[in-house]
Protein backbone atom coordinates (compact mmCIF):
# COMPACT_ATOMS: atom_id res chain seq x y z
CA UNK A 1 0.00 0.00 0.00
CA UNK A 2 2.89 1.92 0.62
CA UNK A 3 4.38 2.00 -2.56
CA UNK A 4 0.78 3.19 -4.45
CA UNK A 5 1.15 6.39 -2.73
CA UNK A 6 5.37 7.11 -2.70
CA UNK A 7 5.66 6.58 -6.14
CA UNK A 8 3.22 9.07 -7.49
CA UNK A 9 4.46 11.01 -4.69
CA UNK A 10 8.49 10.99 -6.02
CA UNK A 11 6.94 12.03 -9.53
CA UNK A 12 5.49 14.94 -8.36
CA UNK A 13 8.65 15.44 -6.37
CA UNK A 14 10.70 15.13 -9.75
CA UNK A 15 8.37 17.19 -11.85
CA UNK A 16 8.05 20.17 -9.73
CA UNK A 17 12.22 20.52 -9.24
CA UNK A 18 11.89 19.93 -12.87
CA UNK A 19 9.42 23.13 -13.75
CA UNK A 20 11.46 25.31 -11.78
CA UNK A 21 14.55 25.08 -13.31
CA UNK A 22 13.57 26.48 -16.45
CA UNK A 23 14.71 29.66 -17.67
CA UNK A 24 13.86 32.32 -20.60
CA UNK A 25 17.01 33.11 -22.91
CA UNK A 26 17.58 36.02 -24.13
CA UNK A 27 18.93 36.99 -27.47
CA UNK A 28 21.39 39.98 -27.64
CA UNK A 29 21.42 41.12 -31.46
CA UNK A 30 24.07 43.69 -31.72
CA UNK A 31 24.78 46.68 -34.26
CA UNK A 32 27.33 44.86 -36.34
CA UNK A 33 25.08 41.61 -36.16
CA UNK A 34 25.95 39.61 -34.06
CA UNK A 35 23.70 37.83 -31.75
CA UNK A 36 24.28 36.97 -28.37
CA UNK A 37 22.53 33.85 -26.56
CA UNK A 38 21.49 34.98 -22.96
CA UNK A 39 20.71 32.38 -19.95
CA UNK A 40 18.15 35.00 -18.41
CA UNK A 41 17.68 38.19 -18.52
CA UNK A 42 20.43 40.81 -19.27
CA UNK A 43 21.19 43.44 -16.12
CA UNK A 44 21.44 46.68 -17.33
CA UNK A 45 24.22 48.78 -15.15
CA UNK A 46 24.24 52.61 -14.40
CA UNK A 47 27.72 52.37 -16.40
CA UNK A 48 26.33 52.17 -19.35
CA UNK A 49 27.28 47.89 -19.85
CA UNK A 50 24.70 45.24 -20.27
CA UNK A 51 25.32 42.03 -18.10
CA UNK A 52 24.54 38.41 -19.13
CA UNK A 53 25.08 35.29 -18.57
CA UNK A 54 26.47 33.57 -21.49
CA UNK A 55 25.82 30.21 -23.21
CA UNK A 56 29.06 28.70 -21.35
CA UNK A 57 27.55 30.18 -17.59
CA UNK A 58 30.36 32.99 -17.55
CA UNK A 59 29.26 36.38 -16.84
CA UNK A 60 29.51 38.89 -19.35
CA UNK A 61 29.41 42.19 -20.18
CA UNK A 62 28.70 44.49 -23.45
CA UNK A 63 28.63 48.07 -24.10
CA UNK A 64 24.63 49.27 -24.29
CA UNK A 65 25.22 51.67 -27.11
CA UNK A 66 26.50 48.40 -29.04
CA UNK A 67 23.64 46.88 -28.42
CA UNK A 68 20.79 47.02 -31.31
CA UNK A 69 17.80 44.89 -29.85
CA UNK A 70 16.99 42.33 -27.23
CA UNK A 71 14.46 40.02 -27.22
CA UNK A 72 13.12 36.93 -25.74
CA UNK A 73 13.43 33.48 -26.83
CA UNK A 74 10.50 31.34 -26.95
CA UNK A 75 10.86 28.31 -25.53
């Protein structure tokens, strides 16, 4: 009897650490058109530099007057 109720249990377990693990990308298309992949959403700093995480998990920064556009990826 035990085991009809903790295994649906563990799957709900597993699918909720699952769901909230996700997270939007972000691309970065630049003036001389390039594009940048995000993992979230870019920081903007009073500097005048746009911060992201890139593809490899390494933070980043770019200048925001090179920057031409960013959008959001659909998943």
């Amino acid at each position: 009897m035990k085991k009809v109720i903790l295994i649906p249990l563990a799957a709900l377990v597993a699918l909720s650490a699952l769901t909230g693990c996700t997270r939007t990308s972000y691309a970065i298309h630049t003036n001389d058109g390039r594009t940048i992949v995000s993992d979230g959403k870019p920081q903007e700093a009073e500097t005048g530099l746009l911060g992201y995480i890139d593809a490899n998990g390494v933070k980043q920064q770019i200048n925001k007057s090179d920057v031409k556009e960013v959008s959001e990826i659909p998943h």
